[in-house]
PDB file of N, CA and C in Angstrom:
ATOM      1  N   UNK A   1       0.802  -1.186   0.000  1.00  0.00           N
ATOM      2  CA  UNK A   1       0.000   0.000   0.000  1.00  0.00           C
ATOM      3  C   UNK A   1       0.851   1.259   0.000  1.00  0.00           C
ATOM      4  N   UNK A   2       1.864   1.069  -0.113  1.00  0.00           N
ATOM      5  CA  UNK A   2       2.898   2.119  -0.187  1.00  0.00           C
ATOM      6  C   UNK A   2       3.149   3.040   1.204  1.00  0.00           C
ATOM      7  N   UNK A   3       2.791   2.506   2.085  1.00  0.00           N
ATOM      8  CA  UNK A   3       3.257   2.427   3.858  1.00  0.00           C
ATOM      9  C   UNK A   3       4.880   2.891   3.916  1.00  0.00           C
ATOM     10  N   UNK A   4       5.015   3.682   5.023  1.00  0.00           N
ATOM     11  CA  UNK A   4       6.077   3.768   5.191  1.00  0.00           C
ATOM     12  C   UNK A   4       6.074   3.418   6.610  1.00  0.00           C
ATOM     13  N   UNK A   5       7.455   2.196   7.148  1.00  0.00           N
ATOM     14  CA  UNK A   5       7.062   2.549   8.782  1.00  0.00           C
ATOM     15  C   UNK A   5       8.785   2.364   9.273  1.00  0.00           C
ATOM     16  N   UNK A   6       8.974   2.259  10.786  1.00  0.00           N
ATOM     17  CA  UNK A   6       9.889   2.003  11.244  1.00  0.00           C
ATOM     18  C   UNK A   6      10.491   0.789  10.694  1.00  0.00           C
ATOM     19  N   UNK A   7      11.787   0.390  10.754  1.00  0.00           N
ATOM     20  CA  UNK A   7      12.189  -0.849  10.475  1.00  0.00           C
ATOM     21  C   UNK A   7      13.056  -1.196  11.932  1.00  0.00           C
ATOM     22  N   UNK A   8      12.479  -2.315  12.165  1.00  0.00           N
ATOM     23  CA  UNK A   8      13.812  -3.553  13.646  1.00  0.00           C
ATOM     24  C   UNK A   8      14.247  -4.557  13.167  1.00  0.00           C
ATOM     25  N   UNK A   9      15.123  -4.573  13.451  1.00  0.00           N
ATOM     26  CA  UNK A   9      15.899  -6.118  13.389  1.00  0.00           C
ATOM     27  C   UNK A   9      15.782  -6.935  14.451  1.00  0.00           C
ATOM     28  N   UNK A  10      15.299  -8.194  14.267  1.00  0.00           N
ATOM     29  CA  UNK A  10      15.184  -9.219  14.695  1.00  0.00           C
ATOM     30  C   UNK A  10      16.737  -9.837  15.092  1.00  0.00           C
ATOM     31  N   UNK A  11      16.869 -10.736  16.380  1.00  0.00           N
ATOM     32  CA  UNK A  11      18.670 -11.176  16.258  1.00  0.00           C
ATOM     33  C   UNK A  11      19.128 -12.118  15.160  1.00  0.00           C
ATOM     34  N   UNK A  12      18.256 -12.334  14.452  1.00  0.00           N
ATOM     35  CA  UNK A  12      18.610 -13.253  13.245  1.00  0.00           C
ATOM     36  C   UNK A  12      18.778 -12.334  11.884  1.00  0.00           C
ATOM     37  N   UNK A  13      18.944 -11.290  12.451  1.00  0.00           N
ATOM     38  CA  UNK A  13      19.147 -10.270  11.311  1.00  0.00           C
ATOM     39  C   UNK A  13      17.565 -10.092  10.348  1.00  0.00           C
ATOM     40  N   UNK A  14      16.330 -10.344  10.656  1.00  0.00           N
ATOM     41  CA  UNK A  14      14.846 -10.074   9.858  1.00  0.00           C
ATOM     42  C   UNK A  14      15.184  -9.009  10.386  1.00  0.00           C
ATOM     43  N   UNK A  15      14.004  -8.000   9.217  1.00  0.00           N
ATOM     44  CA  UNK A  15      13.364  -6.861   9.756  1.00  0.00           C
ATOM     45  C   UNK A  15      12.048  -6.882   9.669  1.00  0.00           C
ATOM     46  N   UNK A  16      11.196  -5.828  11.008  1.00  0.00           N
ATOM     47  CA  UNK A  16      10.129  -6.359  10.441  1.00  0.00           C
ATOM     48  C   UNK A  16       9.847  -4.474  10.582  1.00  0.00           C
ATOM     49  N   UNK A  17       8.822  -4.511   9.764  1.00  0.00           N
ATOM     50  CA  UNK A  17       8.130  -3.256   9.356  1.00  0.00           C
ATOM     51  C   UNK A  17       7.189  -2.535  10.613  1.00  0.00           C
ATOM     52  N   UNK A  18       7.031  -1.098  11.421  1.00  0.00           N
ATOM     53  CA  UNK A  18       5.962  -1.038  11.916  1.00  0.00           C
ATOM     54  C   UNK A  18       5.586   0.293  10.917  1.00  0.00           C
ATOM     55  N   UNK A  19       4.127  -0.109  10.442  1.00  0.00           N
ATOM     56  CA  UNK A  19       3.746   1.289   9.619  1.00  0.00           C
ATOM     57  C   UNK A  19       3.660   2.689  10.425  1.00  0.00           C
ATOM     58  N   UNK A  20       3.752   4.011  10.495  1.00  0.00           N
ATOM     59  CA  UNK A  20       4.058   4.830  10.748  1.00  0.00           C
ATOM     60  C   UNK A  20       2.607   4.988  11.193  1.00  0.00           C
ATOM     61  N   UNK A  21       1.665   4.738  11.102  1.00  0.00           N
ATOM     62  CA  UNK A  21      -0.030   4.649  11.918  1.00  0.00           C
ATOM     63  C   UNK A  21      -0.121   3.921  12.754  1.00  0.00           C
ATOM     64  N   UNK A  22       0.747   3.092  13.220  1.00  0.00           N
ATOM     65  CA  UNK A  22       0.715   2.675  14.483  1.00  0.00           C
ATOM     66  C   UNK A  22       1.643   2.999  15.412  1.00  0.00           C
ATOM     67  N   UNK A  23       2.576   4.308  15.363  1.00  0.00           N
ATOM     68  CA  UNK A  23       3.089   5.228  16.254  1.00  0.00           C
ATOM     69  C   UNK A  23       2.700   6.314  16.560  1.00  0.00           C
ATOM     70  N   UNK A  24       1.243   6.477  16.957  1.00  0.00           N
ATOM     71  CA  UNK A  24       0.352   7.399  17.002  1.00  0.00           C
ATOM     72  C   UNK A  24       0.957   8.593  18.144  1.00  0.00           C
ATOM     73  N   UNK A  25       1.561   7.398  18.928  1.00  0.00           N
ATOM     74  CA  UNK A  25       2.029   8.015  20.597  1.00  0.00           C
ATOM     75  C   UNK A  25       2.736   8.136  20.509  1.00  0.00           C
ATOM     76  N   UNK A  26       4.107   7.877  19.992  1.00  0.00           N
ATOM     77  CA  UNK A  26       5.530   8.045  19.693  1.00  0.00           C
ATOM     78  C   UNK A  26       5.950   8.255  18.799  1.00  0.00           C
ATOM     79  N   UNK A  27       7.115   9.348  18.648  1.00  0.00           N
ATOM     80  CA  UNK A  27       7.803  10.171  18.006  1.00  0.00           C
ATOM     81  C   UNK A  27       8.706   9.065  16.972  1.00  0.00           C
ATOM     82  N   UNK A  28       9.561   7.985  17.687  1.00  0.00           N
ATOM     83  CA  UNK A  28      10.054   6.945  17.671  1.00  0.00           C
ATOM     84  C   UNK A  28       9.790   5.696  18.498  1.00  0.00           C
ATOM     85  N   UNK A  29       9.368   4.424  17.530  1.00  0.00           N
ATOM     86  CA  UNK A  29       8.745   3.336  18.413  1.00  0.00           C
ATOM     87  C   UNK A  29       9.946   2.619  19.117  1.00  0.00           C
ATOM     88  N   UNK A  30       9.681   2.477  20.181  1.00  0.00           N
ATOM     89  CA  UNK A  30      10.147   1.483  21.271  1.00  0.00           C
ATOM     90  C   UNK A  30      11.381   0.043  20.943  1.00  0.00           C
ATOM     91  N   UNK A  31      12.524   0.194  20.769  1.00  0.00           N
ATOM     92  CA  UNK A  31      13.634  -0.938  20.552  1.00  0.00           C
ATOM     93  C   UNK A  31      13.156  -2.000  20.485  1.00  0.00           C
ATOM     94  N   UNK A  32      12.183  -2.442  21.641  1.00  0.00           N
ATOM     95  CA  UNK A  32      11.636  -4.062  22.258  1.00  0.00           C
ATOM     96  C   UNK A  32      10.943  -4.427  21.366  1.00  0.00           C
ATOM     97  N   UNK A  33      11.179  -5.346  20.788  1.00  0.00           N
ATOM     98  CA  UNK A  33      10.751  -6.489  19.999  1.00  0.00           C
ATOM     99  C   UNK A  33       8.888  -6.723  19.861  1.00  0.00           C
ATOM    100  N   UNK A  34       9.456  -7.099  21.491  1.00  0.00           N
ATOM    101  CA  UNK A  34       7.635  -7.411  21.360  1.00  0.00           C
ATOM    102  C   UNK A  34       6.419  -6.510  21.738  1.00  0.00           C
ATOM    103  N   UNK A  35       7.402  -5.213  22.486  1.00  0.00           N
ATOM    104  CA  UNK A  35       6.459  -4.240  21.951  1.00  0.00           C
ATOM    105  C   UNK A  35       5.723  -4.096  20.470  1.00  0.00           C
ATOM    106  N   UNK A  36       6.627  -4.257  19.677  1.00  0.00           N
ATOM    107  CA  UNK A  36       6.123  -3.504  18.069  1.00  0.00           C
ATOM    108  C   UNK A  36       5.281  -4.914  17.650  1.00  0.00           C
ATOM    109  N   UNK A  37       6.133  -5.972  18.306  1.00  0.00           N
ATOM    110  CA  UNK A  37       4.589  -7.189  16.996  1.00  0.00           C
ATOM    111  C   UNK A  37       3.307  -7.039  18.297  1.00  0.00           C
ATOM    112  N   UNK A  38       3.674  -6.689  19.423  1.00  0.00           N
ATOM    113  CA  UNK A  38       2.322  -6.142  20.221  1.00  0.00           C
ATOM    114  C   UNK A  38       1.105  -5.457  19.296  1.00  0.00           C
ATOM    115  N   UNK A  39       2.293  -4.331  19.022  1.00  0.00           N
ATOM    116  CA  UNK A  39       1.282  -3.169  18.443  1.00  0.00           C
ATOM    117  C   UNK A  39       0.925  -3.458  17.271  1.00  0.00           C
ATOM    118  N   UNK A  40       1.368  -4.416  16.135  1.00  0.00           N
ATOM    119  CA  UNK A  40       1.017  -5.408  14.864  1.00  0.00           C
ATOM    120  C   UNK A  40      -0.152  -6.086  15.458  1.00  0.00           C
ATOM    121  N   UNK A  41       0.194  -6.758  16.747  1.00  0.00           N
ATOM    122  CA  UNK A  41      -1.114  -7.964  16.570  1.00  0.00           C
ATOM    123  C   UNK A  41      -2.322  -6.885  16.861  1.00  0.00           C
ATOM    124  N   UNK A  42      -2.196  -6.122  17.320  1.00  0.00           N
ATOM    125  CA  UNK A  42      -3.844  -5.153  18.349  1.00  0.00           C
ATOM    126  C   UNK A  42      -4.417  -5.031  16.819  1.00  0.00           C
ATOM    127  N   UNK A  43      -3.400  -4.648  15.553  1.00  0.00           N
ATOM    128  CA  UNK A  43      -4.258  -4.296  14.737  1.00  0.00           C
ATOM    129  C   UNK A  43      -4.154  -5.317  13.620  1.00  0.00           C
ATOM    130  N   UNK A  44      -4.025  -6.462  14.343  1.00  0.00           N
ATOM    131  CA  UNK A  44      -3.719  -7.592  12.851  1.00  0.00           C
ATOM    132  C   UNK A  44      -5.102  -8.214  12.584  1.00  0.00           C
ATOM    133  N   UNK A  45      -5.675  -7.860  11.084  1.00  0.00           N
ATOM    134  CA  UNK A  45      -4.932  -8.164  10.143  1.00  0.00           C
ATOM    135  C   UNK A  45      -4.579  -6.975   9.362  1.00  0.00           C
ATOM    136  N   UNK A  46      -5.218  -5.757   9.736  1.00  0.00           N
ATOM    137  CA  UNK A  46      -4.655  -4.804   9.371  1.00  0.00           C
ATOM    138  C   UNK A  46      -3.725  -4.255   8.356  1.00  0.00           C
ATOM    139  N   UNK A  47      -2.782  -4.995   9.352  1.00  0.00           N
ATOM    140  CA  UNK A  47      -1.394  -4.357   9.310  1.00  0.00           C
ATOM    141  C   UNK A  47      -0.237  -5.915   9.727  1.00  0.00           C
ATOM    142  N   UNK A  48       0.169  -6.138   9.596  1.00  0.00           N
ATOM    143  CA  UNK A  48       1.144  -7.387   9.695  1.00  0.00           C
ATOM    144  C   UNK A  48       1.101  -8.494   8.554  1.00  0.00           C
ATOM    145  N   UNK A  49       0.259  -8.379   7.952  1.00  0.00           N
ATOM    146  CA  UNK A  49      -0.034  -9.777   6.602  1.00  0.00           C
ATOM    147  C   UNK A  49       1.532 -10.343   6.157  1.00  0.00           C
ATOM    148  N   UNK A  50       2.378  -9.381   6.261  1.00  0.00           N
ATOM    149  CA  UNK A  50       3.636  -9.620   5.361  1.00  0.00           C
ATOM    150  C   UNK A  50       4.332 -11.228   5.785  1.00  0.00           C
ATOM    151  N   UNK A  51       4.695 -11.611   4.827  1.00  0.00           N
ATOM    152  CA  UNK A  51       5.179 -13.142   5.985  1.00  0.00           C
ATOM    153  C   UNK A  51       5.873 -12.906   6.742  1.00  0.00           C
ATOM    154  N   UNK A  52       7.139 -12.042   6.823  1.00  0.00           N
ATOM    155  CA  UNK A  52       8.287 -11.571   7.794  1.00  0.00           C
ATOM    156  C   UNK A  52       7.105 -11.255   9.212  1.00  0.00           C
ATOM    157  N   UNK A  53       6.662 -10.528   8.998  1.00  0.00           N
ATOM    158  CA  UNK A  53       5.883 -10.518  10.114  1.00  0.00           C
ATOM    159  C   UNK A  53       4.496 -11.201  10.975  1.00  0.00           C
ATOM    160  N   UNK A  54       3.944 -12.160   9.603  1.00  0.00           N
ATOM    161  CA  UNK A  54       3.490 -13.090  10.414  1.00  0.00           C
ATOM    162  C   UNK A  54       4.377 -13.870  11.230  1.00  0.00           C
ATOM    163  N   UNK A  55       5.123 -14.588  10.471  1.00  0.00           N
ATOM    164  CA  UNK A  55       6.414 -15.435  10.912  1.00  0.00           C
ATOM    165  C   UNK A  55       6.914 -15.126  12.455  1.00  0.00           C
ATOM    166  N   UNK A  56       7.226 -13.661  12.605  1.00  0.00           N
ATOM    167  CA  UNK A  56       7.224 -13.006  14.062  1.00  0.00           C
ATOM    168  C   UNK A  56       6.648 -13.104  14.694  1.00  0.00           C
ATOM    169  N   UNK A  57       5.413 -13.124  14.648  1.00  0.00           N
ATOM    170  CA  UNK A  57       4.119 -12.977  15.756  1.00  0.00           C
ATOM    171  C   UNK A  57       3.539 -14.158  15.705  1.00  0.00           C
ATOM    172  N   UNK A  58       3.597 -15.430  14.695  1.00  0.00           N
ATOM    173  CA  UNK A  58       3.491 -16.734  15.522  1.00  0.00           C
ATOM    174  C   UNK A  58       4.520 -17.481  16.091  1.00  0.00           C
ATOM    175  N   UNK A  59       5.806 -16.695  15.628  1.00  0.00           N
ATOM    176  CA  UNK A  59       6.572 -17.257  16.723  1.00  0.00           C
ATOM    177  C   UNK A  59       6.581 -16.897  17.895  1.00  0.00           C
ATOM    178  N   UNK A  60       5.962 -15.274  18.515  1.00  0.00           N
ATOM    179  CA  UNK A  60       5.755 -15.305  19.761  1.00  0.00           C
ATOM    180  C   UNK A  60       4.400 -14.949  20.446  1.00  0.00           C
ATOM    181  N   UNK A  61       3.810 -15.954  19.732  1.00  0.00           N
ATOM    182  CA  UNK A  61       1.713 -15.959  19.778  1.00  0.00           C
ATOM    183  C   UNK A  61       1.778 -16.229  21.373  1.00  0.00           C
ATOM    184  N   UNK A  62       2.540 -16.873  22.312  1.00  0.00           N
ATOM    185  CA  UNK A  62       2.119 -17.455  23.216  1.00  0.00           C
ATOM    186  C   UNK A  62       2.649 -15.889  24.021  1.00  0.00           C
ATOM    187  N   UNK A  63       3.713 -14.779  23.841  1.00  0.00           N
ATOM    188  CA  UNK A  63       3.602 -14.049  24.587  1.00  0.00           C
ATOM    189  C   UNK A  63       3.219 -12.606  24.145  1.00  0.00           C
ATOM    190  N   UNK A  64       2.338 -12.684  22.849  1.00  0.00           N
ATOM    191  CA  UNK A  64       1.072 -11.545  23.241  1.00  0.00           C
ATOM    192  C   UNK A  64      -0.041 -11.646  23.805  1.00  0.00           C
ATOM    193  N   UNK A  65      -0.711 -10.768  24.011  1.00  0.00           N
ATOM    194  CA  UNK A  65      -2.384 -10.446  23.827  1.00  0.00           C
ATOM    195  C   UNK A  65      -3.173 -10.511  22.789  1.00  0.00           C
ATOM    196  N   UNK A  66      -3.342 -11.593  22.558  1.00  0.00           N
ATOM    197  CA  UNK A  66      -4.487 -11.416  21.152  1.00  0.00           C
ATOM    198  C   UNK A  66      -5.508 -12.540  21.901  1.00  0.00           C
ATOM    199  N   UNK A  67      -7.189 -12.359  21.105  1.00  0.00           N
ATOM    200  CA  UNK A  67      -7.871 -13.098  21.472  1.00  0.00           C
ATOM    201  C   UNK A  67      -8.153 -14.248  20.771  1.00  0.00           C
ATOM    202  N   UNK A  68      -8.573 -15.384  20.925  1.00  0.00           N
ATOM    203  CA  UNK A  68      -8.379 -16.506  20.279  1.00  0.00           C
ATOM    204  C   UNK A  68      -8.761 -16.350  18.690  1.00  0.00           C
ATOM    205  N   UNK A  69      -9.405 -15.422  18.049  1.00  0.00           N
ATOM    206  CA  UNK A  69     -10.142 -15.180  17.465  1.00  0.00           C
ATOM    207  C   UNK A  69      -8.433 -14.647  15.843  1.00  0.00           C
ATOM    208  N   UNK A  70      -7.908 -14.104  17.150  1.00  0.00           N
ATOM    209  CA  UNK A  70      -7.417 -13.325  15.927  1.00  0.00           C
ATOM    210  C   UNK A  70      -5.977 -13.950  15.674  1.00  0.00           C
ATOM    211  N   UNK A  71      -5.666 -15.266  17.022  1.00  0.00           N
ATOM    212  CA  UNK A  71      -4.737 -16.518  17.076  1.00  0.00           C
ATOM    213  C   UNK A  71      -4.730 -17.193  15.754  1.00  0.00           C
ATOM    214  N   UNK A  72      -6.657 -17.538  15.574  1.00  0.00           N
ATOM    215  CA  UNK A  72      -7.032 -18.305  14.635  1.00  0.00           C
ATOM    216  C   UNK A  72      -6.336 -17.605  13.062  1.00  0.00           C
ATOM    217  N   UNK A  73      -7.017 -16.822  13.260  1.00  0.00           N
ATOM    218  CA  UNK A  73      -6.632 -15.584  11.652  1.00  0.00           C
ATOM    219  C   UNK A  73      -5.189 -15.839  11.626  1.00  0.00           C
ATOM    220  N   UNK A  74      -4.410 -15.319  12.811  1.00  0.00           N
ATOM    221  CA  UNK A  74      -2.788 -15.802  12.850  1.00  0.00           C
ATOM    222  C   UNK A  74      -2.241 -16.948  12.220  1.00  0.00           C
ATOM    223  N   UNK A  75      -3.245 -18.030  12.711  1.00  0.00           N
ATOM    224  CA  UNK A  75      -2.463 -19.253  12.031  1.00  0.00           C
ATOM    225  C   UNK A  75      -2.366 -19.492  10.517  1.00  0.00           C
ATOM    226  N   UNK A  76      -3.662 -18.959   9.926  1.00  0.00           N
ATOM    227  CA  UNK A  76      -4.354 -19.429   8.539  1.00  0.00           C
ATOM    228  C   UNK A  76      -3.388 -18.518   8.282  1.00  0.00           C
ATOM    229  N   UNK A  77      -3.347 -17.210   8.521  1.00  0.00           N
ATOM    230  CA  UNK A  77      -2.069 -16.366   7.199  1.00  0.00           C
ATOM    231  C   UNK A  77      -0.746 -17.227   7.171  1.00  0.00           C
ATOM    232  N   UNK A  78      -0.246 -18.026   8.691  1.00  0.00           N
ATOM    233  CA  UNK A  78       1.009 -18.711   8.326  1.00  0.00           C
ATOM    234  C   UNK A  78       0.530 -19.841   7.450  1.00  0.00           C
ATOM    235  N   UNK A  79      -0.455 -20.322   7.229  1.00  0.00           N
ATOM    236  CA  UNK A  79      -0.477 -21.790   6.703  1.00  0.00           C
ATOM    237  C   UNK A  79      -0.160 -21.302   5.256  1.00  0.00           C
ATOM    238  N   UNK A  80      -1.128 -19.988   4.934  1.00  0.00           N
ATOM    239  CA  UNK A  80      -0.828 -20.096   3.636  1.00  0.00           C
ATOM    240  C   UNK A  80       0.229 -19.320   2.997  1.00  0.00           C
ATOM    241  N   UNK A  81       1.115 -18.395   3.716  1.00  0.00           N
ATOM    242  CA  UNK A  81       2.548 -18.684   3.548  1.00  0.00           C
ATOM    243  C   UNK A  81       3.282 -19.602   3.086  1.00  0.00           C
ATOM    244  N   UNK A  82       3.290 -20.708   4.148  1.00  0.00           N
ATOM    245  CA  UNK A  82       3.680 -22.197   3.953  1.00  0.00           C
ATOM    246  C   UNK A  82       3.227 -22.465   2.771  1.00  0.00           C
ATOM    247  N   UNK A  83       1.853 -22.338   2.387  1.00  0.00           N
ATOM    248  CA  UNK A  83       1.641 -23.202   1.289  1.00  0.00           C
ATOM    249  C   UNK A  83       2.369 -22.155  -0.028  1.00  0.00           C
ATOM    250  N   UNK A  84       2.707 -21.224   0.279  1.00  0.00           N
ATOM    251  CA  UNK A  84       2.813 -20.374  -1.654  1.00  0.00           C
ATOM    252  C   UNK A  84       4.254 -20.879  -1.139  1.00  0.00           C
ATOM    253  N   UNK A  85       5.183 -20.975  -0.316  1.00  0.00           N
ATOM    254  CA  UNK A  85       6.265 -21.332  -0.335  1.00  0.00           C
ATOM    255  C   UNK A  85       6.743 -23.120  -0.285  1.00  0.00           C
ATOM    256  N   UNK A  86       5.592 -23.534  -0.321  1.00  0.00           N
ATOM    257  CA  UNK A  86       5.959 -24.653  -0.822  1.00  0.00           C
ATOM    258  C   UNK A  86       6.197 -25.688   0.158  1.00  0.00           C
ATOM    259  N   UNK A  87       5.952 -25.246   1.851  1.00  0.00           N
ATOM    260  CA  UNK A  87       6.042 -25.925   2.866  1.00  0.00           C
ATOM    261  C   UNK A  87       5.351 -27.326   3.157  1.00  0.00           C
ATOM    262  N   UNK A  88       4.013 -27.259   2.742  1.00  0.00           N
ATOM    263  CA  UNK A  88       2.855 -27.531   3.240  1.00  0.00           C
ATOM    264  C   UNK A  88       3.086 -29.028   1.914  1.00  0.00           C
ATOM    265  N   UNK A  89       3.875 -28.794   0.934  1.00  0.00           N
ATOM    266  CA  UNK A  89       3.505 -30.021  -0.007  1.00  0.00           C
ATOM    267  C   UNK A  89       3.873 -31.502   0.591  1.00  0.00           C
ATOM    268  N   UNK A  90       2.942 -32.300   0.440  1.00  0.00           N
ATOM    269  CA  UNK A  90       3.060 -33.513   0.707  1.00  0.00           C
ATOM    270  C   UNK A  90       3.101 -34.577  -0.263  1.00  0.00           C
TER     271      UNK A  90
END
């Protein structure tokens, strides 16, 4: 959509994107990690679809806040990740 947002690095060297509408409150968003896929999941699906950043936020589904609802949505965008990348073939 032609978004512009912060970029973090992950310690594996990813980056993941926060769009510049979800630093409503800050000038500059917050170093911590799981602050920013925090502020991804409140508004996912929004905003996070990208695989880099699904990938992030189901790897740490068990330590946000999201409601089961939007866990579910979480998983299906990774599955079908997996599947355009070719994971999922059996």
């Amino acid at each position: 959509m032609g978004q512009r947002g912060v970029v973090i690095e992950k310690p594996n060297g990813e980056q993941i994107e926060i769009p510049k509408e979800l630093l409503w409150d800050y000038k500059k968003a917050p170093d911590d990690l799981l602050w920013r896929l925090q502020r991804i999941a409140d508004f996912f699906p929004v905003y996070g679809r990208d695989r880099k950043t699904v990938t992030a936020l189901y790897e740490n589904i068990e330590k946000l806040r999201m409601d089961e609802t939007t866990k579910l949505l979480l998983e299906e965008y990774k599955m079908a990740w997996e599947e355009r990348s070719g994971k999922n073939k059996k």
